[in-house]
N, C-alpha and C. Protein backbone atom coordinates (compact mmCIF):
# COMPACT_ATOMS: atom_id res chain seq x y z
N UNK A 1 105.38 -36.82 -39.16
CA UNK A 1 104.49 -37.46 -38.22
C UNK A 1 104.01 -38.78 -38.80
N UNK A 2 103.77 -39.63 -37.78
CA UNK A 2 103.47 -40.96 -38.38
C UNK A 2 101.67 -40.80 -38.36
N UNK A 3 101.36 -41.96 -39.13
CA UNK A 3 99.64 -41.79 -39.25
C UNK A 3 99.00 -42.25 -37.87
N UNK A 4 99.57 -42.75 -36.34
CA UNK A 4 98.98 -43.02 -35.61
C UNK A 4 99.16 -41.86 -34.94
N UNK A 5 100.32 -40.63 -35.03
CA UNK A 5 100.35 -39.44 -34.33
C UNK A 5 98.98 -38.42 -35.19
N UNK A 6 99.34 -38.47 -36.15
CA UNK A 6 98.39 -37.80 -36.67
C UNK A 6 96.79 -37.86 -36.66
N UNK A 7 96.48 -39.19 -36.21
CA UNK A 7 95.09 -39.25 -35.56
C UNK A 7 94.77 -38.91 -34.28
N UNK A 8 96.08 -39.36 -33.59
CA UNK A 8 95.99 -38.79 -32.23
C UNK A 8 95.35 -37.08 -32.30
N UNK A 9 96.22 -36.57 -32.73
CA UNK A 9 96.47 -35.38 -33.05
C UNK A 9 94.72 -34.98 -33.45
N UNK A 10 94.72 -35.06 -34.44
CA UNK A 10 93.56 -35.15 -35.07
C UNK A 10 91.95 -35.24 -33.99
N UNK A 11 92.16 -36.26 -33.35
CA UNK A 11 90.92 -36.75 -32.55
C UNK A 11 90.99 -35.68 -31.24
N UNK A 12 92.83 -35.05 -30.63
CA UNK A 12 92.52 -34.19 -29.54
C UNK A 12 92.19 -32.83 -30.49
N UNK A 13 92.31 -32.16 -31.06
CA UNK A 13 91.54 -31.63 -32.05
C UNK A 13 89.81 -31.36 -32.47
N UNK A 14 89.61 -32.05 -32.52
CA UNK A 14 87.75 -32.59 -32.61
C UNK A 14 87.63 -32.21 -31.35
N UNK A 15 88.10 -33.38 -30.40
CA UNK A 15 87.75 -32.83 -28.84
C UNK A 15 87.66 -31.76 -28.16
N UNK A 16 88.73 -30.82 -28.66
CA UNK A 16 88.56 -29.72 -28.33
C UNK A 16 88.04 -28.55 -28.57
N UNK A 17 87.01 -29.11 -30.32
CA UNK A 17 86.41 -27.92 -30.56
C UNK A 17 84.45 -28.30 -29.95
N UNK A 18 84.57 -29.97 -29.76
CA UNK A 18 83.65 -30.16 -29.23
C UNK A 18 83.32 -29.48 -27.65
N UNK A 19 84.03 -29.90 -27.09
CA UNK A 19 84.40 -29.07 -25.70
C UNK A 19 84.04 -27.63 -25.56
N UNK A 20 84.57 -26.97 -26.62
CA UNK A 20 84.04 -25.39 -26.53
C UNK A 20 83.08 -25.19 -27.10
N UNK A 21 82.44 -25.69 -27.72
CA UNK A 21 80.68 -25.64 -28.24
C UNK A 21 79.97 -25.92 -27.23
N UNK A 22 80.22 -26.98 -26.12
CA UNK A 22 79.55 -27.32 -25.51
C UNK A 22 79.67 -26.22 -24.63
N UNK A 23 80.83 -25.66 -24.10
CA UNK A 23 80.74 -24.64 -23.04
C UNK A 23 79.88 -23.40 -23.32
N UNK A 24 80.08 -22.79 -24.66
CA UNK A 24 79.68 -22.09 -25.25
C UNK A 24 78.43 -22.04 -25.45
N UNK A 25 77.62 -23.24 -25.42
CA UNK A 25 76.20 -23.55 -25.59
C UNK A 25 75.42 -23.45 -24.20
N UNK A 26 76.22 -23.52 -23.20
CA UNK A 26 75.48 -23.43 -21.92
C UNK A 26 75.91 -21.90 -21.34
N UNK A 27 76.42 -20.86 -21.78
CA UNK A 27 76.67 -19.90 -21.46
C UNK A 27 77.07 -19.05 -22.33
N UNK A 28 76.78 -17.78 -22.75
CA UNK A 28 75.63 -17.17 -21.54
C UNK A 28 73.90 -17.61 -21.76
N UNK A 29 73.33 -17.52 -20.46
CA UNK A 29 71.93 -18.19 -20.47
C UNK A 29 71.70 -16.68 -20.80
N UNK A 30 70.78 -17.45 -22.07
CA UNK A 30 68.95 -16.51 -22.76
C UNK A 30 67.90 -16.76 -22.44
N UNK A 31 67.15 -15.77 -21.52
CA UNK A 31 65.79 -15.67 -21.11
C UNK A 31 64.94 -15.17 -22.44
N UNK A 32 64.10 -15.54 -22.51
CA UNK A 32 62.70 -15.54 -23.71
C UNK A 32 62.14 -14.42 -22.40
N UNK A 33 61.83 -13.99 -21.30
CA UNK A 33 60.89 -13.27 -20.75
C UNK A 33 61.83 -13.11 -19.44
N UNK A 34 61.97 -11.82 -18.98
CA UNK A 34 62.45 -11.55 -17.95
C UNK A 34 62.05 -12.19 -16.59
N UNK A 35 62.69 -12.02 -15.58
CA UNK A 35 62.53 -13.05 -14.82
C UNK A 35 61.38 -12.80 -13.83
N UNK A 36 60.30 -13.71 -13.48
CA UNK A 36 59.25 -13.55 -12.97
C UNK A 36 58.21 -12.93 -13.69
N UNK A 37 58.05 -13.15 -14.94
CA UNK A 37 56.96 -12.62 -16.21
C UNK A 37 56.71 -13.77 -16.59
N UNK A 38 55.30 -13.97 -17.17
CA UNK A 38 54.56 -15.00 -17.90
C UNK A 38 54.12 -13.97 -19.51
N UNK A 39 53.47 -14.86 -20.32
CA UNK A 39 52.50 -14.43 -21.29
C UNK A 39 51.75 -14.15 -21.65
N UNK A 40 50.75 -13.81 -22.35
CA UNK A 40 49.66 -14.05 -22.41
C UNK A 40 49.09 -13.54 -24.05
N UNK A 41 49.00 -14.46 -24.80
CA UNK A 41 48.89 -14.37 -26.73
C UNK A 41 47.58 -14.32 -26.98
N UNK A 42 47.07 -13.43 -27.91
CA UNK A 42 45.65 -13.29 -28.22
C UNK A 42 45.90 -13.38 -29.79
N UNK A 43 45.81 -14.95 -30.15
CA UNK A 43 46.14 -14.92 -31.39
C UNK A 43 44.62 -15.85 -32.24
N UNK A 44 44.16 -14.60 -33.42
CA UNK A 44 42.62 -15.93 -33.97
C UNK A 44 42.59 -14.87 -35.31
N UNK A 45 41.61 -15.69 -35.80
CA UNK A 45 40.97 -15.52 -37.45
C UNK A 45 39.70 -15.39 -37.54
N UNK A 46 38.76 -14.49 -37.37
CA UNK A 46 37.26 -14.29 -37.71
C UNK A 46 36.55 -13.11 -38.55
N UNK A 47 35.91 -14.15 -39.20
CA UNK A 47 35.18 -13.49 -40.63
C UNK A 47 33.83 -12.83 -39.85
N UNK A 48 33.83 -11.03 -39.95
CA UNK A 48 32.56 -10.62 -39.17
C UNK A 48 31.47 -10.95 -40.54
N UNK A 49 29.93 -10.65 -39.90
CA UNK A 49 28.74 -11.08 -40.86
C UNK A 49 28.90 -10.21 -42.01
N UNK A 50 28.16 -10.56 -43.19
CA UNK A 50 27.82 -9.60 -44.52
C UNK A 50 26.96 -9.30 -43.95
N UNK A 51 26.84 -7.45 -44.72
CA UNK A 51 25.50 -7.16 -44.82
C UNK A 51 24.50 -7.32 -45.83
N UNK A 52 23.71 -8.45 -45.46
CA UNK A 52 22.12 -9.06 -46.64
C UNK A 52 20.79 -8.25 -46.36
N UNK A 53 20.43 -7.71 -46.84
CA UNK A 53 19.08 -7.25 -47.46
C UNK A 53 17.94 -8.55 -48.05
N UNK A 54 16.47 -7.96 -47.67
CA UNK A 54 15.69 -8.91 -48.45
C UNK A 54 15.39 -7.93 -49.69
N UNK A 55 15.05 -8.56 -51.11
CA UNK A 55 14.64 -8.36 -52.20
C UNK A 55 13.34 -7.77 -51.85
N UNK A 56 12.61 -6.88 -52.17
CA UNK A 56 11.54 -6.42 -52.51
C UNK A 56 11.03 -7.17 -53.51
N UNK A 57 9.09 -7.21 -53.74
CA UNK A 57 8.61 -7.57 -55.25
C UNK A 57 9.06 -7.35 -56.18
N UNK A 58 9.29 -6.17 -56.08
CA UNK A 58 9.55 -5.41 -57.51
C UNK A 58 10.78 -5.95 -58.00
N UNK A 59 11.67 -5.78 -57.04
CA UNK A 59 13.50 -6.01 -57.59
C UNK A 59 13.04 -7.70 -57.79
N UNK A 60 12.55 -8.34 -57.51
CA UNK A 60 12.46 -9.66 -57.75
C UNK A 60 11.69 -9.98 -59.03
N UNK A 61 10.80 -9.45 -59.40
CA UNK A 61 9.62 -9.51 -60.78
C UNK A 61 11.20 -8.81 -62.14
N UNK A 62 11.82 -8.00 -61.33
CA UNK A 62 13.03 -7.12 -62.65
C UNK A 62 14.05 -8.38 -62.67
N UNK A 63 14.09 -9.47 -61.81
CA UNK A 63 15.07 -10.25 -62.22
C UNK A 63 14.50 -11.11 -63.38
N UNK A 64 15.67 -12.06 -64.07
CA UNK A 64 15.38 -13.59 -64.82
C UNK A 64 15.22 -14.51 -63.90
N UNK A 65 14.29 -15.47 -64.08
CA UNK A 65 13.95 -16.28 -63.02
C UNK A 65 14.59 -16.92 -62.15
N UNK A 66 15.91 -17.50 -63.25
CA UNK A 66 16.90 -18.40 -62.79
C UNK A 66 18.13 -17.63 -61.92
N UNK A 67 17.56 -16.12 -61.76
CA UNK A 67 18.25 -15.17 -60.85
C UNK A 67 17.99 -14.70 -59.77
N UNK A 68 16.59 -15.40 -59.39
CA UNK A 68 15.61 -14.98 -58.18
C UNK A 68 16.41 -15.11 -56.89
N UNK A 69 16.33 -14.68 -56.19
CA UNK A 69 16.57 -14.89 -54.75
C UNK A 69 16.10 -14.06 -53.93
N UNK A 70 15.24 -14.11 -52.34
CA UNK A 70 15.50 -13.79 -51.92
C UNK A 70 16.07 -12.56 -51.13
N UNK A 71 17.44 -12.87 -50.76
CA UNK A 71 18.44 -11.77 -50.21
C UNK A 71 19.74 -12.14 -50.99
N UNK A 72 20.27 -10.38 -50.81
CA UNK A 72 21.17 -10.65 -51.68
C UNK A 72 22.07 -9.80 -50.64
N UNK A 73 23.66 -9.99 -50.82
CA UNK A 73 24.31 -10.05 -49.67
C UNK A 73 25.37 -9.10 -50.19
N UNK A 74 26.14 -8.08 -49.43
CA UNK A 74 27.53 -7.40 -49.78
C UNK A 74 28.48 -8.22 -49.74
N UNK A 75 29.65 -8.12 -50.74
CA UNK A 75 30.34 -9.05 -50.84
C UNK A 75 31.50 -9.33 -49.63
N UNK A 76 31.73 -7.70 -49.07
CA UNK A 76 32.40 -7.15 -47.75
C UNK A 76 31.79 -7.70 -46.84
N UNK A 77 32.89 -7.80 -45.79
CA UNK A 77 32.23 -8.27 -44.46
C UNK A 77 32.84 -6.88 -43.18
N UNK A 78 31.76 -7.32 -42.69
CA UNK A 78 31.75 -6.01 -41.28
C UNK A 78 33.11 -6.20 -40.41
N UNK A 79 34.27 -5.41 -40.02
CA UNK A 79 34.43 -5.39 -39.07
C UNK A 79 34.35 -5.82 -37.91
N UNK A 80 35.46 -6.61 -36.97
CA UNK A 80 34.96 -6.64 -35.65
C UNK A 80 35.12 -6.12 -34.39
N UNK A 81 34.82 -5.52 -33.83
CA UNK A 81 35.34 -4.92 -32.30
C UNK A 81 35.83 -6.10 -31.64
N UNK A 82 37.11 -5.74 -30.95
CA UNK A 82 37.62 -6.38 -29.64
C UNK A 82 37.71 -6.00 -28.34
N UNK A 83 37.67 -6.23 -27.11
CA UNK A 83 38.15 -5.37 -25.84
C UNK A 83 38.77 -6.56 -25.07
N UNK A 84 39.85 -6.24 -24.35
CA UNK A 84 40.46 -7.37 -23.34
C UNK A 84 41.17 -6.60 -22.01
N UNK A 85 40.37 -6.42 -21.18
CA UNK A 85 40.87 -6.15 -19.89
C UNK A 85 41.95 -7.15 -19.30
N UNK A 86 42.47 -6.62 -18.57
CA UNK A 86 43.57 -7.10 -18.01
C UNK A 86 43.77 -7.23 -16.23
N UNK A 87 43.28 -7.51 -15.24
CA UNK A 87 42.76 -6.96 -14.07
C UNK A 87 42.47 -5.35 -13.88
N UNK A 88 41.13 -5.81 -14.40
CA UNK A 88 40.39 -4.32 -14.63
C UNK A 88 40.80 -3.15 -15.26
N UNK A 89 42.22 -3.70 -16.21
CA UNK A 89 42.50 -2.52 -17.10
C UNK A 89 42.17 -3.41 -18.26
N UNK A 90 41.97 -2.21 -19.49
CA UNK A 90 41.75 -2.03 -20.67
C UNK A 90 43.57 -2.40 -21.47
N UNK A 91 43.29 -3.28 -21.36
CA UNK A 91 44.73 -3.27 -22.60
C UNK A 91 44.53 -3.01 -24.39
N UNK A 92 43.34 -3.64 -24.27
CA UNK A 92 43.56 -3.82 -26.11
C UNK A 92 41.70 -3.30 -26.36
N UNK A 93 41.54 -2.29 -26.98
CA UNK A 93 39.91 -1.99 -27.13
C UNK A 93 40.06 -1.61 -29.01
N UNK A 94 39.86 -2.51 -29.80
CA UNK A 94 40.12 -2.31 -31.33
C UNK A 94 39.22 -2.48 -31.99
N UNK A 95 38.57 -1.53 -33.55
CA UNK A 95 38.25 -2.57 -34.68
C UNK A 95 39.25 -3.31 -35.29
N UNK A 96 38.82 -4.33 -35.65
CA UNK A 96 39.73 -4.76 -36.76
C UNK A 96 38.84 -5.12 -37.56
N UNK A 97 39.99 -4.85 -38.92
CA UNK A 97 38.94 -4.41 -40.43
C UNK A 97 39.01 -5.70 -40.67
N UNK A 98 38.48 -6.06 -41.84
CA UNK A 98 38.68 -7.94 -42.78
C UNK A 98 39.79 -7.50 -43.47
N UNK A 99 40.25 -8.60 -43.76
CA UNK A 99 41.02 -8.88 -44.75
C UNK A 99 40.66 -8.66 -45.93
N UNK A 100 41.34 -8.88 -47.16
CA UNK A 100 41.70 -9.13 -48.09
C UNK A 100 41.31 -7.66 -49.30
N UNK A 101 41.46 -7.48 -50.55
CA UNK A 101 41.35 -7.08 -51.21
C UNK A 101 39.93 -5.76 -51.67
N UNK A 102 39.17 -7.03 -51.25
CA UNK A 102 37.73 -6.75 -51.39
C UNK A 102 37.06 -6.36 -50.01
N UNK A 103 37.75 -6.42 -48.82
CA UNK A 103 37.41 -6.63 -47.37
C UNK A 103 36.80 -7.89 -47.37
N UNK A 104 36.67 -8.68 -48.10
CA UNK A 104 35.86 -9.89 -47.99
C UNK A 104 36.53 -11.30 -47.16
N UNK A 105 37.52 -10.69 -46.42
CA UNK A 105 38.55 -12.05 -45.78
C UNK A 105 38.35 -12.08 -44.31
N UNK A 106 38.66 -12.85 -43.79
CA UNK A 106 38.44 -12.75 -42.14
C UNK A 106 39.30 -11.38 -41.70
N UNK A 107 39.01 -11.07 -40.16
CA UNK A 107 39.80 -10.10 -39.30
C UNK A 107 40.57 -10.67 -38.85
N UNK A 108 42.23 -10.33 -38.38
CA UNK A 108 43.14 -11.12 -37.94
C UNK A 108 43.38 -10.51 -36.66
N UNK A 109 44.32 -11.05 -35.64
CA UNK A 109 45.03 -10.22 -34.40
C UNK A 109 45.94 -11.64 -34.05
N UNK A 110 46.59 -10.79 -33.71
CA UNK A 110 47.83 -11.62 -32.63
C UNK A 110 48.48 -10.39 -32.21
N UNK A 111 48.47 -10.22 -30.63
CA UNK A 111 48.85 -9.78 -29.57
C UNK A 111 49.41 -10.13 -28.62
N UNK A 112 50.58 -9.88 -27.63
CA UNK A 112 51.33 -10.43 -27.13
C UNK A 112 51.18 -9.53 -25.82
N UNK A 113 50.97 -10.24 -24.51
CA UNK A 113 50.98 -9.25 -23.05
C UNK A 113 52.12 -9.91 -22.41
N UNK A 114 52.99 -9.06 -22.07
CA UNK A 114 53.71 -9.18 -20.62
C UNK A 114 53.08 -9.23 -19.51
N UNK A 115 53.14 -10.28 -18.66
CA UNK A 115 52.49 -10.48 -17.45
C UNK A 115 53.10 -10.89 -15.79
N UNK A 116 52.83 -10.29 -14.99
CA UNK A 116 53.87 -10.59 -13.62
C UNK A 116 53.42 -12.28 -13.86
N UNK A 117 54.10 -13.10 -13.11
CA UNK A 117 53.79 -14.62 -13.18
C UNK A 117 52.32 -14.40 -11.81
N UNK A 118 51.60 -14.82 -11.55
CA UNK A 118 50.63 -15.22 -10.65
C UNK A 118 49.20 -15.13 -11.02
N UNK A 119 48.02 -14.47 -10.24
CA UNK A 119 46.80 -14.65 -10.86
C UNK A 119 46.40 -13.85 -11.29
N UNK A 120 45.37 -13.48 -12.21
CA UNK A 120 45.25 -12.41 -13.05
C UNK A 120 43.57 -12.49 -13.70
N UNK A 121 42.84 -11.71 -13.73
CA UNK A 121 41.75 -11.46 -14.01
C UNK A 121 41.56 -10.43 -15.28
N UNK A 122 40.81 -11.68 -16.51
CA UNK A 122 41.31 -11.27 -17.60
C UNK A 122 39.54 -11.46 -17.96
N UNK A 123 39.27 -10.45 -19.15
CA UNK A 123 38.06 -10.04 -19.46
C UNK A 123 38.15 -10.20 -21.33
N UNK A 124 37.14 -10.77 -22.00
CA UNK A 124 37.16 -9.97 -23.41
C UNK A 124 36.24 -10.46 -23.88
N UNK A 125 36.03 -9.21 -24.83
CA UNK A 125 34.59 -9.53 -25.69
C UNK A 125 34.88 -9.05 -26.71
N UNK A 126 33.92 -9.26 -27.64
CA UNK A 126 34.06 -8.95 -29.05
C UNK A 126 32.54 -9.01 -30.00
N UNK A 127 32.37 -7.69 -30.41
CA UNK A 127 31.02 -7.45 -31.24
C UNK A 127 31.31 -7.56 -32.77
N UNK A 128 30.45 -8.76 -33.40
CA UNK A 128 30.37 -9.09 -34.83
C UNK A 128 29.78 -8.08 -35.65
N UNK A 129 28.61 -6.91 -34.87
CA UNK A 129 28.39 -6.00 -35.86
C UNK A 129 28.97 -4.82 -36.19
N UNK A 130 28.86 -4.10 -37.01
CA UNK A 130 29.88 -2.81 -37.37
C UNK A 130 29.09 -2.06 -36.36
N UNK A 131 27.98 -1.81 -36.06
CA UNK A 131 27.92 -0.67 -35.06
C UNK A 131 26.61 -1.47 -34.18
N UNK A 132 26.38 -0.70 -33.13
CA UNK A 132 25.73 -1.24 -32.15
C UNK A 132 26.27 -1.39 -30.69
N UNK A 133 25.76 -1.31 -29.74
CA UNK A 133 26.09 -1.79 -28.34
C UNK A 133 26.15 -3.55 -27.61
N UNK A 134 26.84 -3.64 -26.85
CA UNK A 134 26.89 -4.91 -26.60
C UNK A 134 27.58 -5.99 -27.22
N UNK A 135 27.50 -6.93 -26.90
CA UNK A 135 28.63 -8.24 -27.61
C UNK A 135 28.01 -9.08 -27.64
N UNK A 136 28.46 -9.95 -28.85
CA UNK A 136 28.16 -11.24 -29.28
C UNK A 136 28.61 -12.62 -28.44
N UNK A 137 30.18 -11.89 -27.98
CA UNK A 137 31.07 -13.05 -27.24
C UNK A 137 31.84 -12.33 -26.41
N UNK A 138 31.30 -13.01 -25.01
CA UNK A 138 32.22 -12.59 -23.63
C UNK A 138 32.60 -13.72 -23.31
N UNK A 139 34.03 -13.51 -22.02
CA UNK A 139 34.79 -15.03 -21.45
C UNK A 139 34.98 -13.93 -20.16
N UNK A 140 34.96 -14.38 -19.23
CA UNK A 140 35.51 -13.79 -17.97
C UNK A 140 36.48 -14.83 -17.58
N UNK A 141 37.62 -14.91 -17.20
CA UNK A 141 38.06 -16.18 -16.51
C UNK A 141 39.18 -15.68 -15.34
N UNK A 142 39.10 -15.99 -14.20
CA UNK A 142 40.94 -15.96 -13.33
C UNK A 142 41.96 -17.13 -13.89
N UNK A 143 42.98 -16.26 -14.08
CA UNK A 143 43.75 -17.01 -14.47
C UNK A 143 44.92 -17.40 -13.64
N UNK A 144 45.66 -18.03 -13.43
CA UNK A 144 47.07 -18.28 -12.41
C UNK A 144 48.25 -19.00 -13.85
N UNK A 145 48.85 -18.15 -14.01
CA UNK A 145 50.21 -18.03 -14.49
C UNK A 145 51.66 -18.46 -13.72
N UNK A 146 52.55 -19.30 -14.54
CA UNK A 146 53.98 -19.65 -13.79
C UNK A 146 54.85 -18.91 -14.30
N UNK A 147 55.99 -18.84 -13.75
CA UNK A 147 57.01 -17.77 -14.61
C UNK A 147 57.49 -18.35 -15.81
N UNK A 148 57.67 -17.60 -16.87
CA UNK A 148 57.84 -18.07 -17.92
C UNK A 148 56.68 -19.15 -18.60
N UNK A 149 55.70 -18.73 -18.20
CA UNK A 149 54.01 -19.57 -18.92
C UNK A 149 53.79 -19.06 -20.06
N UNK A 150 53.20 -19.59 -21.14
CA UNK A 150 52.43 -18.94 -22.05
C UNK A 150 51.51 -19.28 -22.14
N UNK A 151 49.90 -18.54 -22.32
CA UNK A 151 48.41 -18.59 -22.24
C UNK A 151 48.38 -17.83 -23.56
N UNK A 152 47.49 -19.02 -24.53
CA UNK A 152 46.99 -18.41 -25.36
C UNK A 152 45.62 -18.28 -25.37
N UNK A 153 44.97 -17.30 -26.16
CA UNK A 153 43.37 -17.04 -26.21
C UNK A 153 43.41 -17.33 -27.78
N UNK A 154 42.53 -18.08 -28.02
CA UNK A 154 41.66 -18.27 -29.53
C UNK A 154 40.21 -18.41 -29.33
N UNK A 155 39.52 -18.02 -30.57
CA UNK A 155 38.48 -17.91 -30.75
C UNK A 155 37.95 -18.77 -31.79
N UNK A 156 36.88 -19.47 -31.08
CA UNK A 156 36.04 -20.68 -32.16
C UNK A 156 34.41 -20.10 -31.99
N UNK A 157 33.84 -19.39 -32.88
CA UNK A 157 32.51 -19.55 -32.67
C UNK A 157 31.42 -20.42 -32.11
N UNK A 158 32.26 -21.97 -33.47
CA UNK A 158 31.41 -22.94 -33.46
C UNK A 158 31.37 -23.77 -32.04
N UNK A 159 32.29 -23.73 -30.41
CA UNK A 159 31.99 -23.89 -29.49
C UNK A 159 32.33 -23.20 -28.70
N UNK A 160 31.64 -21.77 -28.77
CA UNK A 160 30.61 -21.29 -27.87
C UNK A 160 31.76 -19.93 -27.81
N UNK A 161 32.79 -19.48 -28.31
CA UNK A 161 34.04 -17.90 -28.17
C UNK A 161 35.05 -18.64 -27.76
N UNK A 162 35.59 -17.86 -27.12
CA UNK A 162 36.82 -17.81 -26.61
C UNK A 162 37.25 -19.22 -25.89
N UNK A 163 39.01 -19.31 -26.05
CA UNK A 163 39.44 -20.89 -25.58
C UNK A 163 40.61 -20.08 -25.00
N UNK A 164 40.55 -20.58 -23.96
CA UNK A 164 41.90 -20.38 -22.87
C UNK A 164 43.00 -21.88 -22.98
N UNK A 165 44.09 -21.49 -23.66
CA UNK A 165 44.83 -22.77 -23.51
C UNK A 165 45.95 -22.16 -22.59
């Protein structure tokens, strides 16, 4: 073969493996969520309160001065309750413990809902103390979902609970 056949050659070659990648790449189609389902992610990081005590006289007069304080705090942190209705069902009702070693790390979650695509009436709260009634942080919101949507929920204390993105 001469070197201008052999590029020929060569270049229908390339072409043709380009050609079948490309076909190959558009078929078969992969759905991420069956058809006419949306999402809905409950994904966050929160550190529940320590439990602090105040010092009594006494325990305060038994310290060194330069040890005074006050309250003095467990190094663990509490637990937090979650609940997240789902149009008026209960999907997810949990403690979750802290993290880390010592329990001293935030509580984690990430949760994932299958959802028909349309509107949906979604509920959740969540109590910072280990025991007790009631909540610290509620969100009520309606939501309207597209097929194949994803809605995430995070949680920021510092403005004001829950964020619907």
């Amino acid at each position: 073969m001469t070197g201008i056949a052999q590029r020929i050659t060569a270049a229908l070659g390339t072409l043709a493996i380009v050609a079948g990648v490309a076909v190959l790449s558009a078929s078969p189609s992969v759905r991420a969520l069956p058809e006419g389902m949306a999402v809905v992610k409950l994904s966050f990081s929160h550190g529940g309160p320590r439990n602090c005590r105040e010092l009594s006289a006494e325990e305060l007069s038994d310290l060194p001065a330069n040890m005074r304080r006050k309250e003095v705090c467990d190094r663990a942190r509490a637990p937090i309750y979650l609940e997240l209705d789902l149009n008026g069902t209960t999907m997810l009702a949990e403690e979750l413990p802290p993290s880390g070693i010592a329990d001293d790390g935030p509580s984690r979650i990430y949760r994932r809902f299958m959802v028909s695509a349309g509107t949906h009436q979604v509920a959740i709260r969540l109590r910072e103390r280990a025991a007790g009634s009631g909540f610290d942080f509620v969100a009520e919101r309606q939501i309207t979902l597209t097929e194949a949507q994803s809605l995430a929920i995070d949680f920021r204390p510092e403005t004001g609970g829950f964020i619907f993105n």
